[in-house]
C-alpha atoms as a PDB file:
ATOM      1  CA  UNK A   1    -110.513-300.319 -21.256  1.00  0.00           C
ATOM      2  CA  UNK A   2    -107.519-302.288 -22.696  1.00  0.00           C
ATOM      3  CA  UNK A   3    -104.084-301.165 -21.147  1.00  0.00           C
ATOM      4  CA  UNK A   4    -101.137-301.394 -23.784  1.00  0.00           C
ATOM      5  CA  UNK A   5     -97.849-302.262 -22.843  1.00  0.00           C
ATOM      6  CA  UNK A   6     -95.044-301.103 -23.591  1.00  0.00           C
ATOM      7  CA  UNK A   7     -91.967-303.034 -25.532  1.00  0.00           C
ATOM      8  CA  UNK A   8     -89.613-304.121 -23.492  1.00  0.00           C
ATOM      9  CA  UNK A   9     -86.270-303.513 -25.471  1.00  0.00           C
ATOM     10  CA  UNK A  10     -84.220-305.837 -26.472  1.00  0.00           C
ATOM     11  CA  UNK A  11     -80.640-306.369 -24.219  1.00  0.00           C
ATOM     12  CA  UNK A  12     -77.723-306.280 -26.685  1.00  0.00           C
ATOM     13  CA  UNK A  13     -75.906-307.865 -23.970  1.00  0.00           C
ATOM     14  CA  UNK A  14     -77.747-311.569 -23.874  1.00  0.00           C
ATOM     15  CA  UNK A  15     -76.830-313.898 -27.296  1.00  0.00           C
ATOM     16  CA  UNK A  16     -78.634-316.466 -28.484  1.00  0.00           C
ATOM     17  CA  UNK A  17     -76.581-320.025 -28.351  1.00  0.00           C
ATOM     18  CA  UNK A  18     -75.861-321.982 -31.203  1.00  0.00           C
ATOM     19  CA  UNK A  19     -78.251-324.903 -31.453  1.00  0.00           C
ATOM     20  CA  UNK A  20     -76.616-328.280 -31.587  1.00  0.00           C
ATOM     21  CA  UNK A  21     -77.997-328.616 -35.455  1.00  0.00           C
ATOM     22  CA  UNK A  22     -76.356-325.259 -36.149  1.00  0.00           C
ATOM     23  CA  UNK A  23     -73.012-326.519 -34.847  1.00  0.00           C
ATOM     24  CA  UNK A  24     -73.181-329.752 -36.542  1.00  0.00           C
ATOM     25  CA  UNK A  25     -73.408-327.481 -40.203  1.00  0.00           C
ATOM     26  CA  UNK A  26     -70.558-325.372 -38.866  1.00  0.00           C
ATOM     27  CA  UNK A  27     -68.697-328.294 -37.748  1.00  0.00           C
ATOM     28  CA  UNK A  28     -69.372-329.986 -41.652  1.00  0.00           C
ATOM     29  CA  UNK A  29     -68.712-327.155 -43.132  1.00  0.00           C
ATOM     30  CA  UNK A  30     -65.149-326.942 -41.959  1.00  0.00           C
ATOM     31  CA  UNK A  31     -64.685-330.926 -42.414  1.00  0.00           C
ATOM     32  CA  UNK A  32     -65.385-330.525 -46.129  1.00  0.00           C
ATOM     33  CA  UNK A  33     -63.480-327.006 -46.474  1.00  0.00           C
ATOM     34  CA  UNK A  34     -60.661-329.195 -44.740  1.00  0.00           C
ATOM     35  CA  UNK A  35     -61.488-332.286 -47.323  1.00  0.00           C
ATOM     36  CA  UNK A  36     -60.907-329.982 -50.311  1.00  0.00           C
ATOM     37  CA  UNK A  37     -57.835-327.990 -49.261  1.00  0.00           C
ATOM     38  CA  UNK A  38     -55.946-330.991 -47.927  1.00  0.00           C
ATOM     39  CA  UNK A  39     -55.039-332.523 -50.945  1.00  0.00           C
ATOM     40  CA  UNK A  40     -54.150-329.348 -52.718  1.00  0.00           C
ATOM     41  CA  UNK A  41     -51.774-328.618 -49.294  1.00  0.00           C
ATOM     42  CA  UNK A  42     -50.214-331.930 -49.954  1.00  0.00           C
ATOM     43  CA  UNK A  43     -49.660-331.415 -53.682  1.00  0.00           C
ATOM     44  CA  UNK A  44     -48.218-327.528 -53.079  1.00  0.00           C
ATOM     45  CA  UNK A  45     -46.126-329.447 -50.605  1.00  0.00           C
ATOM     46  CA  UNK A  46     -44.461-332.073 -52.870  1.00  0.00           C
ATOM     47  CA  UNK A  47     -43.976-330.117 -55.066  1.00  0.00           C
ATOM     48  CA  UNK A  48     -42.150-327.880 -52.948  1.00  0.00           C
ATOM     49  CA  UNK A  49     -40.202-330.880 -52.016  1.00  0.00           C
ATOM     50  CA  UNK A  50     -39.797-331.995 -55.427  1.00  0.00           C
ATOM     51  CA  UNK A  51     -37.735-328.932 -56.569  1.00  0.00           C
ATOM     52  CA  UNK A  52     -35.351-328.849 -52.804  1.00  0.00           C
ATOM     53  CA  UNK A  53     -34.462-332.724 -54.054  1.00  0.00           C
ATOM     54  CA  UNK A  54     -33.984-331.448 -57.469  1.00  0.00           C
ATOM     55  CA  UNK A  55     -31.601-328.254 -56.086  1.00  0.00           C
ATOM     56  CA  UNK A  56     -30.067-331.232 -53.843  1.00  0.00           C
ATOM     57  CA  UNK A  57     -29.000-333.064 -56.889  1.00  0.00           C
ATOM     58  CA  UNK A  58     -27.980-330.663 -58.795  1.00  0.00           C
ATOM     59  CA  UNK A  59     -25.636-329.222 -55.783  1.00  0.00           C
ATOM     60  CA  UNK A  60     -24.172-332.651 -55.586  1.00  0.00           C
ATOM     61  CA  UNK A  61     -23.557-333.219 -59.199  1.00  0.00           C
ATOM     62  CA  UNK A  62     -21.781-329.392 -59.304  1.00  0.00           C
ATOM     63  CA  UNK A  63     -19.607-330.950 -55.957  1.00  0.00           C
ATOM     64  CA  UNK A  64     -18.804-334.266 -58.585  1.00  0.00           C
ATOM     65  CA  UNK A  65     -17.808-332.329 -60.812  1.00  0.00           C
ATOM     66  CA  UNK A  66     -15.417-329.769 -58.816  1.00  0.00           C
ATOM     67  CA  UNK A  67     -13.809-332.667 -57.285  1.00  0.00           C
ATOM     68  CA  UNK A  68     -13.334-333.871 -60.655  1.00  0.00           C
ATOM     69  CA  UNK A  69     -11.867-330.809 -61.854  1.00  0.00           C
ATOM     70  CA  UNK A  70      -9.109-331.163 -58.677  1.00  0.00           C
ATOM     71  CA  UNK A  71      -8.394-334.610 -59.774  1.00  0.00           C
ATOM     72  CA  UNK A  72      -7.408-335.428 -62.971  1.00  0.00           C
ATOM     73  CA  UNK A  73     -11.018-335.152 -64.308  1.00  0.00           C
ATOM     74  CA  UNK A  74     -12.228-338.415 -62.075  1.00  0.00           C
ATOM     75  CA  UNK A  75     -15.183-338.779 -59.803  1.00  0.00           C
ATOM     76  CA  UNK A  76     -14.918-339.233 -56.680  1.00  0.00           C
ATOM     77  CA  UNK A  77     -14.367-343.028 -55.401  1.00  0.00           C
ATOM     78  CA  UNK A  78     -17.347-345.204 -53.319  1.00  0.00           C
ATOM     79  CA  UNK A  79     -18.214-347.724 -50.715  1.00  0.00           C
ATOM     80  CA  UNK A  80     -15.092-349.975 -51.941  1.00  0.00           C
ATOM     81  CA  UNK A  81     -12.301-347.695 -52.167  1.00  0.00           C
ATOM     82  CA  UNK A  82     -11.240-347.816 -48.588  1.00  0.00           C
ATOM     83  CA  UNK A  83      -8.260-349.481 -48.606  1.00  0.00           C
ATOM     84  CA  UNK A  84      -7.220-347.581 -51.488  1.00  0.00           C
ATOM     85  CA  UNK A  85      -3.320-345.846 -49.754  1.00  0.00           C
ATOM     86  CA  UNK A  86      -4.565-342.438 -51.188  1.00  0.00           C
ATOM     87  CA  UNK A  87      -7.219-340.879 -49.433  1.00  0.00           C
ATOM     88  CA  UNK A  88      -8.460-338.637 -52.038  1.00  0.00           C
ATOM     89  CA  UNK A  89      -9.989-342.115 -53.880  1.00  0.00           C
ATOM     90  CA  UNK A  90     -12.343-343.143 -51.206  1.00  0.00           C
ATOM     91  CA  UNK A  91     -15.662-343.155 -51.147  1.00  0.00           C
ATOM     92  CA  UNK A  92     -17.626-339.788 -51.650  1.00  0.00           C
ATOM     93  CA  UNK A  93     -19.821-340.722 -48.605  1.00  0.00           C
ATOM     94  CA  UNK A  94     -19.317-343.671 -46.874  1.00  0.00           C
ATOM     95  CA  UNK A  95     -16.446-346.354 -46.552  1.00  0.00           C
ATOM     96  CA  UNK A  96     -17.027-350.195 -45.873  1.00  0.00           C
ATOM     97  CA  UNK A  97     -16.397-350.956 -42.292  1.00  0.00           C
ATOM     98  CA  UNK A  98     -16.888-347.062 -41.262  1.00  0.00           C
ATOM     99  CA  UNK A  99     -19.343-345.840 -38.311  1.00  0.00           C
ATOM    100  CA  UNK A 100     -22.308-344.867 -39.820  1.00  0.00           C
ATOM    101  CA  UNK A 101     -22.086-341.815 -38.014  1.00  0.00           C
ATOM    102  CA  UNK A 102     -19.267-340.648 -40.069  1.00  0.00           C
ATOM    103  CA  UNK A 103     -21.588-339.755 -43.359  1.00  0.00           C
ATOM    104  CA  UNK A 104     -21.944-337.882 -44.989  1.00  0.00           C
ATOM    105  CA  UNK A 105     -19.133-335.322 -42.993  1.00  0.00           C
ATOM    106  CA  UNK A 106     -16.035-337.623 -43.633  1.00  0.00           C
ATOM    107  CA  UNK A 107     -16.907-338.462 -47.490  1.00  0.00           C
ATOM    108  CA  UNK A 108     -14.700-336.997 -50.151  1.00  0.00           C
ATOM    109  CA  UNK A 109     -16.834-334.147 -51.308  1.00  0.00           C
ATOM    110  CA  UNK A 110     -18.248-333.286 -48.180  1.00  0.00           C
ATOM    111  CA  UNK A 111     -15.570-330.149 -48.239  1.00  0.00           C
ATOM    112  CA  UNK A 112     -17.350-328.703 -51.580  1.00  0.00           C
ATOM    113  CA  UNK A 113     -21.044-329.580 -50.412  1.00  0.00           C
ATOM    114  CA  UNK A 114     -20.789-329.390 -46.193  1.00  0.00           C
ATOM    115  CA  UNK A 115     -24.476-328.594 -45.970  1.00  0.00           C
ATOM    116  CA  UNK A 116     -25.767-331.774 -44.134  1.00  0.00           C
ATOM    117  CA  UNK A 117     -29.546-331.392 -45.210  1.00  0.00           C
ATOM    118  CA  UNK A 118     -28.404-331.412 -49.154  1.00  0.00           C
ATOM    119  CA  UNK A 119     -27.698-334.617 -48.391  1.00  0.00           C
ATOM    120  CA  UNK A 120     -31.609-335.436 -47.413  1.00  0.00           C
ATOM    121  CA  UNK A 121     -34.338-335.753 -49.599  1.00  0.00           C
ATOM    122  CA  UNK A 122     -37.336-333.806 -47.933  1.00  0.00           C
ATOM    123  CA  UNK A 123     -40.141-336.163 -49.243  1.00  0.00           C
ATOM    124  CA  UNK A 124     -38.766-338.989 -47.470  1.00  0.00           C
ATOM    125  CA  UNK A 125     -40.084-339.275 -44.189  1.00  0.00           C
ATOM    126  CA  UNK A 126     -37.172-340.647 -41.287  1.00  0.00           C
ATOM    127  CA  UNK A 127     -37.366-344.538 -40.890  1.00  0.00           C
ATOM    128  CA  UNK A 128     -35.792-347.109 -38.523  1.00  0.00           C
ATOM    129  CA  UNK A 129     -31.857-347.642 -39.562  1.00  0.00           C
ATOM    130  CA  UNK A 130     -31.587-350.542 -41.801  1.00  0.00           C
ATOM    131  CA  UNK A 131     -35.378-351.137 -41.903  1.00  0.00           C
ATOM    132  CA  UNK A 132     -36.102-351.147 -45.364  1.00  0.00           C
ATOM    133  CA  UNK A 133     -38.663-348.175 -45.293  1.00  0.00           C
ATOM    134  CA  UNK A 134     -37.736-344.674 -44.940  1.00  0.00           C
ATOM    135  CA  UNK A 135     -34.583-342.415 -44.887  1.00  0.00           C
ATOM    136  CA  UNK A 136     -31.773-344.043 -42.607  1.00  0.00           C
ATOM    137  CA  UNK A 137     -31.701-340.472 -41.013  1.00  0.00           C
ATOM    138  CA  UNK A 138     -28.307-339.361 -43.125  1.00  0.00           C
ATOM    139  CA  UNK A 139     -28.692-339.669 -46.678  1.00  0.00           C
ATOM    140  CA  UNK A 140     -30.619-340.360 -49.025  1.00  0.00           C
ATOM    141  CA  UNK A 141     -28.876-340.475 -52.283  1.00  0.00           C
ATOM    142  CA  UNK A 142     -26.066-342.584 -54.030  1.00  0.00           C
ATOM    143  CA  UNK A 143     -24.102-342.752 -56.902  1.00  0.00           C
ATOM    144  CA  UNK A 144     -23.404-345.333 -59.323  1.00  0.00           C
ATOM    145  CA  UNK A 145     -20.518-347.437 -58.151  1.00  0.00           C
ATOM    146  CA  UNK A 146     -18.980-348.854 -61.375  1.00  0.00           C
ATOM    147  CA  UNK A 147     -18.183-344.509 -61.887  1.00  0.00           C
ATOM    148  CA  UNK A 148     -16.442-344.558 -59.035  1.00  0.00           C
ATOM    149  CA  UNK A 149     -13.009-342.926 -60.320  1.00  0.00           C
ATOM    150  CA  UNK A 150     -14.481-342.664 -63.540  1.00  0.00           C
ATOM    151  CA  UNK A 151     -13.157-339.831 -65.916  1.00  0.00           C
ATOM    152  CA  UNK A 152     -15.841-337.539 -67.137  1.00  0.00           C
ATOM    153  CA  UNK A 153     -14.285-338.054 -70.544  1.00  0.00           C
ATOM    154  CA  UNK A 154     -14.951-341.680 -70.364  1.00  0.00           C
ATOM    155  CA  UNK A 155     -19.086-341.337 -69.276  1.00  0.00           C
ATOM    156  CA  UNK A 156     -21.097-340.864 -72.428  1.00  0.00           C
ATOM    157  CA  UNK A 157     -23.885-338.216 -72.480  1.00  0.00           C
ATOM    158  CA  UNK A 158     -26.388-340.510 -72.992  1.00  0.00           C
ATOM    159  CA  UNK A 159     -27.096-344.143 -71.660  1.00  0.00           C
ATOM    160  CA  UNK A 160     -30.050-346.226 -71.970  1.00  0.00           C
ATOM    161  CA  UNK A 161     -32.273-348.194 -69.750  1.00  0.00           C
ATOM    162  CA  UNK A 162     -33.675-351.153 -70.962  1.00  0.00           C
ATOM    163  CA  UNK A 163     -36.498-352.582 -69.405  1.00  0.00           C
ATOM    164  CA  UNK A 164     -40.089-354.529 -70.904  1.00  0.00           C
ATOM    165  CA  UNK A 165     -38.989-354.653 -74.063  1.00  0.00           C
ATOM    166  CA  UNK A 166     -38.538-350.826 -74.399  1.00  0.00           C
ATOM    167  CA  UNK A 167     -35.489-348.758 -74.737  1.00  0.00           C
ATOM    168  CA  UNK A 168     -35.120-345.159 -72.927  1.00  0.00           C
ATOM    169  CA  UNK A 169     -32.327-342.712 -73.941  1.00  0.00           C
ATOM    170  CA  UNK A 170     -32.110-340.684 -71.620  1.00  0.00           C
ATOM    171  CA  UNK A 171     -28.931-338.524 -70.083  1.00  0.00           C
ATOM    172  CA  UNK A 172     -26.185-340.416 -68.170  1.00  0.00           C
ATOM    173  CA  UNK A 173     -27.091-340.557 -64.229  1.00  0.00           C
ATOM    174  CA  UNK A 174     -24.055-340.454 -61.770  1.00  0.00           C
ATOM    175  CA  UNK A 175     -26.109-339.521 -58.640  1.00  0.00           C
ATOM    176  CA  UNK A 176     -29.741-340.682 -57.244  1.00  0.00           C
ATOM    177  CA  UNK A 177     -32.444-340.859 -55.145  1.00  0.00           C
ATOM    178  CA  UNK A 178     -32.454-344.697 -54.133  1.00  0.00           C
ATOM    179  CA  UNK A 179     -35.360-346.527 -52.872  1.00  0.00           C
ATOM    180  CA  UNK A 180     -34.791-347.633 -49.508  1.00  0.00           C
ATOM    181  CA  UNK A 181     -36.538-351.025 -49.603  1.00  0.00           C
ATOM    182  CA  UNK A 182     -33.370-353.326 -50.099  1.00  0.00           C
ATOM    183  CA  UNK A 183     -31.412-350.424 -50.788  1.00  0.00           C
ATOM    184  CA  UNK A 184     -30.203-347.287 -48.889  1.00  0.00           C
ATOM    185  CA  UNK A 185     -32.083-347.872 -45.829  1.00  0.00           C
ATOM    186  CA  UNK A 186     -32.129-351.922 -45.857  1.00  0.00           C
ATOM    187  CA  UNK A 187     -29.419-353.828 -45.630  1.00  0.00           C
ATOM    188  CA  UNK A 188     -26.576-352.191 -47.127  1.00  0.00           C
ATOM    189  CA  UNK A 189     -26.549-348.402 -45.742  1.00  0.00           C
ATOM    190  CA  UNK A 190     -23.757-347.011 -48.153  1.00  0.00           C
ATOM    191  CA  UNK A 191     -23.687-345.417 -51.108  1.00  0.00           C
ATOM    192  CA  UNK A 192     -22.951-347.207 -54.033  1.00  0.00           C
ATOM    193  CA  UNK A 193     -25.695-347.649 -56.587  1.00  0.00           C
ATOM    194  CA  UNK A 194     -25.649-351.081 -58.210  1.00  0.00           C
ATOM    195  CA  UNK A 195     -26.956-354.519 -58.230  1.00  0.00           C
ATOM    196  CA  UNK A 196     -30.747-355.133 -57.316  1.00  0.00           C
ATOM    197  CA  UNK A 197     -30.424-351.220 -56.111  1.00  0.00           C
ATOM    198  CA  UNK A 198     -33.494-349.053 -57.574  1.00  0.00           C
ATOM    199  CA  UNK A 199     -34.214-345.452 -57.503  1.00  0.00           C
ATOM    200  CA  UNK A 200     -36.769-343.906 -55.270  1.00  0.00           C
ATOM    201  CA  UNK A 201     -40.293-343.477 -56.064  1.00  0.00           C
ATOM    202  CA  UNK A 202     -40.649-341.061 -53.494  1.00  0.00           C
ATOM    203  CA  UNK A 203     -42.065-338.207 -55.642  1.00  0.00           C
ATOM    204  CA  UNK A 204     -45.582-338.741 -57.514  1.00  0.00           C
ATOM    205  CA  UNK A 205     -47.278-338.288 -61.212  1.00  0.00           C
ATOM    206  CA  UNK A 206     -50.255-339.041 -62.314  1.00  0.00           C
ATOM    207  CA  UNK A 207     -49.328-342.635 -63.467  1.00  0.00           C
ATOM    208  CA  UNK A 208     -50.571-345.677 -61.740  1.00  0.00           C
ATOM    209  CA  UNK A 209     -49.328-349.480 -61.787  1.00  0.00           C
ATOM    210  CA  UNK A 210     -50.389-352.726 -60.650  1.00  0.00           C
ATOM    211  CA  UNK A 211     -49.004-354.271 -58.249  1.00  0.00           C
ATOM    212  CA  UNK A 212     -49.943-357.800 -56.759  1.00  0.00           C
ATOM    213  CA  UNK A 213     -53.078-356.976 -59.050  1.00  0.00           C
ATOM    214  CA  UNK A 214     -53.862-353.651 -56.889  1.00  0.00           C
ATOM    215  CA  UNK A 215     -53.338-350.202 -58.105  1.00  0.00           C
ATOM    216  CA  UNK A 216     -50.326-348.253 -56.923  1.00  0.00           C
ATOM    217  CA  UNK A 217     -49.895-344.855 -57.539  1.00  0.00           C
ATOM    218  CA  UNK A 218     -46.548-344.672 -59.361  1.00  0.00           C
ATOM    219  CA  UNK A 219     -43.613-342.394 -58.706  1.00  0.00           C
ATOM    220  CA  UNK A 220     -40.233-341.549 -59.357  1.00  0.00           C
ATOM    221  CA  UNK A 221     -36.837-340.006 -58.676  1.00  0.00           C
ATOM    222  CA  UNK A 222     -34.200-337.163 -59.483  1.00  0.00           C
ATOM    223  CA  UNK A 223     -31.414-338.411 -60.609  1.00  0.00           C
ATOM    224  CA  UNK A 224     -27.900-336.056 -61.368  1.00  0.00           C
ATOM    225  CA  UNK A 225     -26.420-336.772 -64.765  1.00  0.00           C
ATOM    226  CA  UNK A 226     -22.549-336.684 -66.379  1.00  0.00           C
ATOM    227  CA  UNK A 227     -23.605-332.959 -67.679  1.00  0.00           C
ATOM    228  CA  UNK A 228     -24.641-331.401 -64.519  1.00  0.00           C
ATOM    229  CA  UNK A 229     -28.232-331.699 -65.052  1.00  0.00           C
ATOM    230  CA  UNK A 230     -31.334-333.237 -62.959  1.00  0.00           C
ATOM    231  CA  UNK A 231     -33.486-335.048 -64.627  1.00  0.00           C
ATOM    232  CA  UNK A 232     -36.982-336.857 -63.566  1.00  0.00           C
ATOM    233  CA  UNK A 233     -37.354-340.338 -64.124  1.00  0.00           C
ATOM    234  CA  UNK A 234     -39.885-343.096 -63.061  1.00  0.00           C
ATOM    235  CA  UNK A 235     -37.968-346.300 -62.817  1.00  0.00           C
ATOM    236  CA  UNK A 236     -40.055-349.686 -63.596  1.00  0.00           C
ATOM    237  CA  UNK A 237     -41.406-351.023 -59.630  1.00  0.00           C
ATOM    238  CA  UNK A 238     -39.437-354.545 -60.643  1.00  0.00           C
ATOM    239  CA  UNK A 239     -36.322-352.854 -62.400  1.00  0.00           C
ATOM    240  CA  UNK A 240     -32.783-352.469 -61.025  1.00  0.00           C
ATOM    241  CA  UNK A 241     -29.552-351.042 -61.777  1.00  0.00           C
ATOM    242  CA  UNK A 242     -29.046-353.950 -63.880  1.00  0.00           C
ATOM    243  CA  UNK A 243     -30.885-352.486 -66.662  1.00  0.00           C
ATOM    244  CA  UNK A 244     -28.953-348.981 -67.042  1.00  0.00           C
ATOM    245  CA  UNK A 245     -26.351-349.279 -69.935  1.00  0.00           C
ATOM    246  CA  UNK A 246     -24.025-346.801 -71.804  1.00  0.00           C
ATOM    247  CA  UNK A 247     -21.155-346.881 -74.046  1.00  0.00           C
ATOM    248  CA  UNK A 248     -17.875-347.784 -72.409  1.00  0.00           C
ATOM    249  CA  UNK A 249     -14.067-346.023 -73.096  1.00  0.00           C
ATOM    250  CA  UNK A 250     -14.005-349.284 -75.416  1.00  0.00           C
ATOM    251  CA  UNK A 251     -16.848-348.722 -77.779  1.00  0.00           C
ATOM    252  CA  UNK A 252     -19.711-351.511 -75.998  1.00  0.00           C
ATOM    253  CA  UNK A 253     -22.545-350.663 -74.499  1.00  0.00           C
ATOM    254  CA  UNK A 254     -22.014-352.068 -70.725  1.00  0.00           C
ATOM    255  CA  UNK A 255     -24.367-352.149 -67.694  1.00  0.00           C
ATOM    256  CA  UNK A 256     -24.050-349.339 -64.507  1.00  0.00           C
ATOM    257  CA  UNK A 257     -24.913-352.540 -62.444  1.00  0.00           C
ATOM    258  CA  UNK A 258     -21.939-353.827 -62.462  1.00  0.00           C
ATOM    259  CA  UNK A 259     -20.668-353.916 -58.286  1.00  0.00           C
ATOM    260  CA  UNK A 260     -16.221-353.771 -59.097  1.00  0.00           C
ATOM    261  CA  UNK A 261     -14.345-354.331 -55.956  1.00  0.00           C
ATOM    262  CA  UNK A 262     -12.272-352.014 -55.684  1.00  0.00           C
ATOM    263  CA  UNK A 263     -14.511-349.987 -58.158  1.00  0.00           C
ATOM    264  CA  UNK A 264     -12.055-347.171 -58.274  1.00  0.00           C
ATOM    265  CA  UNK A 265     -11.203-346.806 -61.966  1.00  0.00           C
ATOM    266  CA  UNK A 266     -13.456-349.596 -63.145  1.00  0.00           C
ATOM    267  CA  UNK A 267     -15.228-347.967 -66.191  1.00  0.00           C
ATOM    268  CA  UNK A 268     -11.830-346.274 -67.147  1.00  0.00           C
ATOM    269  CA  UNK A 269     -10.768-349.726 -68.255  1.00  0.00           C
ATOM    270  CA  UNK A 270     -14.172-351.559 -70.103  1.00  0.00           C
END
């Protein structure tokens, strides 16, 4: 006679373990998940970073302009305006021969922009000071120094940068996001824009260049022009300052390179 036996059931207390193959897919899974996301987190990012520099810009061209409208319609004065006997004409963020320390809380407009972080573009990651790579840690931005005093009558709407051949018109910029290879962050920390000084190309499009016959991805900067706005604009890798140019008080087309010592009502006069 066969003796059945019954079932033992089941304990809903014991689990089976993973296997070590059923980890590794989990553990895949979440690596490619991560893969995909990432670069959609990065662009989400930027471009969240892309429209604080913009606001930044724009908040510093509106504090131009208000300290224009308390002076006689100028714009506030730059790096070489220090020894200049009335205080209102020096520099907008930074003096020659001043602590570094001082910016941007002892520049000219700093009383109708006192927010230290508009002063910072987010994208760019903190460097060593005077290292040539990254922000020097207090601004990030400068302004054209042969404007320095300028009247807003006296800026054209429009300049042009010439560069390759080609000719952009594009509105006047005043205030920009400068690259800090050999600029901002290398060995002049100030902020005067001229000379072999280049804008940023701290915030990415789709464009690529070659460079020492690799690709780079190519950016640009935001740059705050003579009528308040922000524009976007992707400077040449080998251009400079050199090769902005707009129409002087006098009727000739002159370059925003130009580095006037004292600059302080330079473009008034050309």
């Amino acid at each position: 006679m066969v003796t059945s036996h019954p079932r033992t059931a089941p304990n809903p207390s014991v689990r089976r373990a993973f296997t070590l193959v059923e980890l590794l897919v989990v553990i895949g899974i979440i690596a490619l998940l991560i893969s995909i996301l990432m670069p959609a987190l990065r662009r989400a990012r930027e471009s969240a970073n892309a429209v604080a520099c913009s606001s930044n810009q724009h908040q510093l061209m509106t504090a131009f302009l208000m300290f224009a409208n308390e002076h006689k319609g100028h714009l506030p004065g730059n790096w070489w305006d220090y020894l200049d006997k009335d205080p209102e004409k020096r520099a907008w963020l930074i003096n020659a021969n001043e602590p570094f320390e001082n910016a941007p809380q002892n520049g000219t407009v700093f009383r109708y922009l006192n927010s230290l972080g508009v002063y910072r573009c987010p994208s760019m990651v903190d460097g060593t000071l005077s290292s040539n790579s990254g922000s020097n840690g207090r601004f990030d931005y400068a302004s054209f120094l042969c404007l320095s005093g300028a009247k807003v009558s006296n800026v054209k709407p429009t300049s042009e940068f010439r560069f390759g051949g080609k000719v952009q018109v594009v509105p006047t910029p005043v205030v920009c996001e400068e690259e800090p290879a050999g600029g901002i962050n290398g060995g002049n920390n100030e902020g005067g824009h001229c000379n072999t000084d280049r804008m940023a190309h701290t915030h990415p499009n789709s464009g690529v260049q070659m460079i020492a016959g690799k690709r780079v991805a190519r950016g640009g900067a935001y740059y705050g022009s003579i009528d308040g706005s922000v524009q976007y604009f992707v400077e040449a890798w080998d251009a400079d300052s050199w090769a902005w140019f707009s129409k002087a008080p006098s009727g000739r087309m002159e370059t925003l390179g130009s580095i006037p010592n004292p600059s302080w009502n330079y473009w008034n006069t050309r």
